[in-house]
N, C-alpha and C. Protein backbone atom coordinates (compact mmCIF):
# COMPACT_ATOMS: atom_id res chain seq x y z
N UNK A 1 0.85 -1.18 0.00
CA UNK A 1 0.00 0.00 0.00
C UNK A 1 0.89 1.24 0.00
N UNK A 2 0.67 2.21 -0.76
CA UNK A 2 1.42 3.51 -0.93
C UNK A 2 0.72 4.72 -0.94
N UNK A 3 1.14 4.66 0.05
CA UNK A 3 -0.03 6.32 0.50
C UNK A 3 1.02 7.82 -0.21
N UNK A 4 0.05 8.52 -0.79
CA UNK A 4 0.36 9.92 -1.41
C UNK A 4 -0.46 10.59 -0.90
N UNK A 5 0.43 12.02 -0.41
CA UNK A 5 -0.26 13.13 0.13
C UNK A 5 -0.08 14.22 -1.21
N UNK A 6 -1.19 14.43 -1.19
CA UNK A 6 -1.10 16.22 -1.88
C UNK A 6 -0.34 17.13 -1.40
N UNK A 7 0.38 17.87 -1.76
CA UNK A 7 1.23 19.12 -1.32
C UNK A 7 -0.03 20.43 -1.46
N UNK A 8 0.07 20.08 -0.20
CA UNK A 8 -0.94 21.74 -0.35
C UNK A 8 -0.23 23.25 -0.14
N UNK A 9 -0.24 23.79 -1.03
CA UNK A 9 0.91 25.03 -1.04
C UNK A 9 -0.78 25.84 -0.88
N UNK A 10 0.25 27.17 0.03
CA UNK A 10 -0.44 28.25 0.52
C UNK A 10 -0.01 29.30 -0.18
N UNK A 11 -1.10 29.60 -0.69
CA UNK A 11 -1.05 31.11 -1.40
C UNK A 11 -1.22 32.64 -0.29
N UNK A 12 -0.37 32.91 -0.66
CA UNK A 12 -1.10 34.70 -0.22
C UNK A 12 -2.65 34.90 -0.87
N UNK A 13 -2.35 36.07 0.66
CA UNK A 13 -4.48 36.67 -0.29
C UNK A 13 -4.16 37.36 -1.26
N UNK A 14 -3.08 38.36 -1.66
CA UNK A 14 -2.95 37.83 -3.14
C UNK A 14 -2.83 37.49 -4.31
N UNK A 15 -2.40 36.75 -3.78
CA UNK A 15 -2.38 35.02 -5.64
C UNK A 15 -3.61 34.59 -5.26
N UNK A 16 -4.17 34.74 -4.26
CA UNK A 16 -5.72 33.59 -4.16
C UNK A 16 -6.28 34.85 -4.92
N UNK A 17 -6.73 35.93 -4.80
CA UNK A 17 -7.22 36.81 -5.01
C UNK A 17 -7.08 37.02 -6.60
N UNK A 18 -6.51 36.59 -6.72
CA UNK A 18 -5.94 37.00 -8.21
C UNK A 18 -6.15 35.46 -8.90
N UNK A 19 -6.29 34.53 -8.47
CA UNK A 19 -6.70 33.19 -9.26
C UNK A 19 -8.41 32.84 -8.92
N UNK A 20 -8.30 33.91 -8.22
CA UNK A 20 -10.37 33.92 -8.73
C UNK A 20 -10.44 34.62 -9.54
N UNK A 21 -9.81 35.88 -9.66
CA UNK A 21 -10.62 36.92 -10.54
C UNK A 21 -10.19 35.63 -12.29
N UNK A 22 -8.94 35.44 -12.07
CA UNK A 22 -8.36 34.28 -13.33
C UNK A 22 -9.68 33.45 -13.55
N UNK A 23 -10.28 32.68 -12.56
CA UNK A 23 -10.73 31.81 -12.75
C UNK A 23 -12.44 32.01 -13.23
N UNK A 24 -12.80 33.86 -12.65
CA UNK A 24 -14.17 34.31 -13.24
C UNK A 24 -14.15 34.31 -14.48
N UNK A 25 -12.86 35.52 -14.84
CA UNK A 25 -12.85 35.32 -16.40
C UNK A 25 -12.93 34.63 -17.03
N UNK A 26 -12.20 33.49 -16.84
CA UNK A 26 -12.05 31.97 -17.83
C UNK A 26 -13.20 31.69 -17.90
N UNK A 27 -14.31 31.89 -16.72
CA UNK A 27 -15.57 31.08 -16.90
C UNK A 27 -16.59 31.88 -17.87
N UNK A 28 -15.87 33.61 -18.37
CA UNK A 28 -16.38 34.54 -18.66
C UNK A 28 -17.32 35.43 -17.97
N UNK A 29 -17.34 35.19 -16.35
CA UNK A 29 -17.81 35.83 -15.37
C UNK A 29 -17.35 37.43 -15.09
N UNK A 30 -17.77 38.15 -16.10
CA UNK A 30 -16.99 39.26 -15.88
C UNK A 30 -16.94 40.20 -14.99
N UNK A 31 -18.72 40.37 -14.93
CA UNK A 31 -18.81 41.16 -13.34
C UNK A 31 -18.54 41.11 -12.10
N UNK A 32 -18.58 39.72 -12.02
CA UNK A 32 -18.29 38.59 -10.91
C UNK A 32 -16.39 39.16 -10.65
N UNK A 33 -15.79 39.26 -11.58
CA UNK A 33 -14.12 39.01 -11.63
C UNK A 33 -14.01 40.73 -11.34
N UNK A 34 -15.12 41.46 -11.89
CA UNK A 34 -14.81 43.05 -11.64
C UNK A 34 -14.76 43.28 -9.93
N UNK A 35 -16.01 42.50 -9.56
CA UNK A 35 -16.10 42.56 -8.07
C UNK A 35 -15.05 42.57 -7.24
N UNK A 36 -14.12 41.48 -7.44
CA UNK A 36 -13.45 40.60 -6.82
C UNK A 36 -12.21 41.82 -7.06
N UNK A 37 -11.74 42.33 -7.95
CA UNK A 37 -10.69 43.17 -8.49
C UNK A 37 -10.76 44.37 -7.93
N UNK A 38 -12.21 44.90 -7.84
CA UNK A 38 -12.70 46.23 -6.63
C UNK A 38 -12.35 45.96 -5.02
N UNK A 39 -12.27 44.78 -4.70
CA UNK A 39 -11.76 44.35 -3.42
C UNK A 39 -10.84 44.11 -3.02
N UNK A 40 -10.41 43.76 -4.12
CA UNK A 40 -8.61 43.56 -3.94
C UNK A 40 -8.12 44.87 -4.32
N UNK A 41 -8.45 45.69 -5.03
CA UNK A 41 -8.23 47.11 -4.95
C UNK A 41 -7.98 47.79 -3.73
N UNK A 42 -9.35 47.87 -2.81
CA UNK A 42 -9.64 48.44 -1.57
C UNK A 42 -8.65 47.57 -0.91
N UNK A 43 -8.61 46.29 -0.78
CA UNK A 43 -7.41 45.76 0.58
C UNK A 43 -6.17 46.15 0.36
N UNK A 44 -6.19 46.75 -0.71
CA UNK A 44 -4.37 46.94 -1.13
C UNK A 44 -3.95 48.58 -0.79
N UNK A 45 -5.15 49.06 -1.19
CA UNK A 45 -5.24 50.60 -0.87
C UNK A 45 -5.04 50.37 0.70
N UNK A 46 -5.94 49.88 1.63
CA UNK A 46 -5.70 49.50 3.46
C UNK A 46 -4.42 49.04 3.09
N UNK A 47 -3.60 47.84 2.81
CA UNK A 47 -2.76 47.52 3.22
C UNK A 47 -1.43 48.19 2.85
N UNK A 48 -1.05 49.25 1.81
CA UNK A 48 -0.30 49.97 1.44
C UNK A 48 0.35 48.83 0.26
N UNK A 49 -0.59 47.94 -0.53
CA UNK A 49 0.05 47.35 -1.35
C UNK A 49 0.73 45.81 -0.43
N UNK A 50 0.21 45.41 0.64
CA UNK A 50 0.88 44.42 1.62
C UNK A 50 0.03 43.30 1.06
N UNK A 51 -0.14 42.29 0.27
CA UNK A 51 -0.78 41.72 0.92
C UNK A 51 -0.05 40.60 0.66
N UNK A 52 1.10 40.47 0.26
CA UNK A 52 1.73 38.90 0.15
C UNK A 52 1.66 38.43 1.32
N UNK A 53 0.69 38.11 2.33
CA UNK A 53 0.43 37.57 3.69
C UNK A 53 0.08 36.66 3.49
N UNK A 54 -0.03 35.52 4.64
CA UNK A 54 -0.92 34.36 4.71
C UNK A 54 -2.10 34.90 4.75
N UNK A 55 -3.22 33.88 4.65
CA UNK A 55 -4.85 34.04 5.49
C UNK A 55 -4.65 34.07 7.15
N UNK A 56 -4.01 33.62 7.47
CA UNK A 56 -3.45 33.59 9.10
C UNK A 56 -3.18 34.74 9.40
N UNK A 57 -2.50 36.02 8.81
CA UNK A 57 -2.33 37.29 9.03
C UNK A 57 -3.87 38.20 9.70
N UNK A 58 -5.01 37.54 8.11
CA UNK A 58 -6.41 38.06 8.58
C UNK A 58 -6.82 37.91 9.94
N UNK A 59 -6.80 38.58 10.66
CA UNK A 59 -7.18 38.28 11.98
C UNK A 59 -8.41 39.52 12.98
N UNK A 60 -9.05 39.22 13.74
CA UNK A 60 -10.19 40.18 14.40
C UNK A 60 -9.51 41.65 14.48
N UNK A 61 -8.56 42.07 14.79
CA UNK A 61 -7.29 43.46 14.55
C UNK A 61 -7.56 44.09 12.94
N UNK A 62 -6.97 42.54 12.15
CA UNK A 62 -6.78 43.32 11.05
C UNK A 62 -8.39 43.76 10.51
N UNK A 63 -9.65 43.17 10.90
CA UNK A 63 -10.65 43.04 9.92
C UNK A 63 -11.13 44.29 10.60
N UNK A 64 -11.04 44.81 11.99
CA UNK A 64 -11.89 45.78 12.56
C UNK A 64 -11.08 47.05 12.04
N UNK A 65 -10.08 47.13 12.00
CA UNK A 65 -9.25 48.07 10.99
C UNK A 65 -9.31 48.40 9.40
N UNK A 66 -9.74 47.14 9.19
CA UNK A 66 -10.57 47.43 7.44
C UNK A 66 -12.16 48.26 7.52
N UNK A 67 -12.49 47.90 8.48
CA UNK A 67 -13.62 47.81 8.69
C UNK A 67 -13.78 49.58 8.70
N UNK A 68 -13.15 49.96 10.40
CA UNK A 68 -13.08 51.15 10.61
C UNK A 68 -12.41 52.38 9.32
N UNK A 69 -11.17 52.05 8.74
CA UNK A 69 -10.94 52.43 7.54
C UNK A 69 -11.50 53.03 6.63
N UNK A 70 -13.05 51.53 5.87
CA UNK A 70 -14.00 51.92 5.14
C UNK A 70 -14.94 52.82 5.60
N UNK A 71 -15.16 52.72 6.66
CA UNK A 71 -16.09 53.83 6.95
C UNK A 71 -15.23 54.93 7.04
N UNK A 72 -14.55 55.32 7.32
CA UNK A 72 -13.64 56.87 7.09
C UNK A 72 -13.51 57.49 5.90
N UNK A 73 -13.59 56.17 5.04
CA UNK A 73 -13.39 56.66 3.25
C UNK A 73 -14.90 57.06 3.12
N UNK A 74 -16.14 56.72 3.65
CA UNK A 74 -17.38 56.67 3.56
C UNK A 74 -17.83 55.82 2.13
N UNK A 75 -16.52 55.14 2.45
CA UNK A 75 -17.19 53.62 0.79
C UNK A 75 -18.60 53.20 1.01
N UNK A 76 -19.10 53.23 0.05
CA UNK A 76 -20.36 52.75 0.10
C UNK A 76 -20.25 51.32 -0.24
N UNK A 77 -19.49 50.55 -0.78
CA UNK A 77 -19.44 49.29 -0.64
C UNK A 77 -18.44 48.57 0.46
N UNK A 78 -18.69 48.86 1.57
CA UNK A 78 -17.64 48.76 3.08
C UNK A 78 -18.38 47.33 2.84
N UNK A 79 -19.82 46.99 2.97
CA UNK A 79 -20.49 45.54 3.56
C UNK A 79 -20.33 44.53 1.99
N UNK A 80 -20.21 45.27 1.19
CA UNK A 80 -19.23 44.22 -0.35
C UNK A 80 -18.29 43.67 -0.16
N UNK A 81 -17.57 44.75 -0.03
CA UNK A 81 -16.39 44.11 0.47
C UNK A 81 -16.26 43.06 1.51
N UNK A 82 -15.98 43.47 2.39
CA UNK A 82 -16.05 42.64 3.67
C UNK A 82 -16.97 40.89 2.84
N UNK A 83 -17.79 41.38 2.21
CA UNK A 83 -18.61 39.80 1.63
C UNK A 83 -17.37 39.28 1.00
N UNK A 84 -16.98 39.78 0.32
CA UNK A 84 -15.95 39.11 -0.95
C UNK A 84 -14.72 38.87 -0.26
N UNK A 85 -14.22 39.12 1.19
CA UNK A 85 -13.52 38.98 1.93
C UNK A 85 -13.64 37.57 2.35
N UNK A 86 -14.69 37.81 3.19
CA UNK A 86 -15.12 36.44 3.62
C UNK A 86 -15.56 35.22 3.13
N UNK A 87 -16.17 35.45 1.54
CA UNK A 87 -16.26 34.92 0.32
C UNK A 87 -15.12 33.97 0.38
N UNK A 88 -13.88 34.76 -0.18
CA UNK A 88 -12.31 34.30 -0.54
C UNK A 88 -11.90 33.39 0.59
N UNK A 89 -12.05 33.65 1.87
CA UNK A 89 -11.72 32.88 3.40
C UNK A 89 -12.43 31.89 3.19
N UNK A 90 -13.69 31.63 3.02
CA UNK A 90 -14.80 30.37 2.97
C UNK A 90 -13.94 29.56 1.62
N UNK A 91 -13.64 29.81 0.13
CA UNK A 91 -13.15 29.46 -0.89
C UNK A 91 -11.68 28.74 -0.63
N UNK A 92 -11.08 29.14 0.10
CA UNK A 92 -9.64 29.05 0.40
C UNK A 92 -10.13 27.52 1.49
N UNK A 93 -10.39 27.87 2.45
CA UNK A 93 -10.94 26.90 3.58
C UNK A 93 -9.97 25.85 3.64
């Protein structure tokens, strides 16, 4: 018997971020991939361009700081975001 494990390599949020929006397009999901690209926009704008992080980085600190952030910008898509956030976290899993 010969057991094989998968190598599960961890992406930053992102390359994950960026192999959905890959993976809307391909499906020709375009709005869907615009979404996703508006969010990764906004986290990069918060993070000063940081995000080669793990998902382990995301933490109750960092999200109440996005959080507080968006409302300072008075984004009207603060509760989008945050979806497509948590979206990507549930996807990744």
């Amino acid at each position: 018997l010969i057991e094989t494990k998968e190598k599960h390599i961890q992406k930053t949020v992102y390359e994950f971020y960026c192999q959905i929006v890959k993976e809307l397009e391909d499906s020709n999901k375009i709005g869907n991939s615009r979404v996703y690209k508006d969010s990764l926009r906004s986290l990069e704008m918060y993070t000063n361009s940081k995000l080669d992080i793990p998902f382990s980085h995301i933490d109750v600190v960092f999200l109440k700081g996005y959080e507080k952030w968006l409302r300072q910008r008075k984004d009207s898509y603060k509760d989008f975001y945050g979806e497509n956030l948590t979206a990507v976290f549930i996807y990744d899993g």
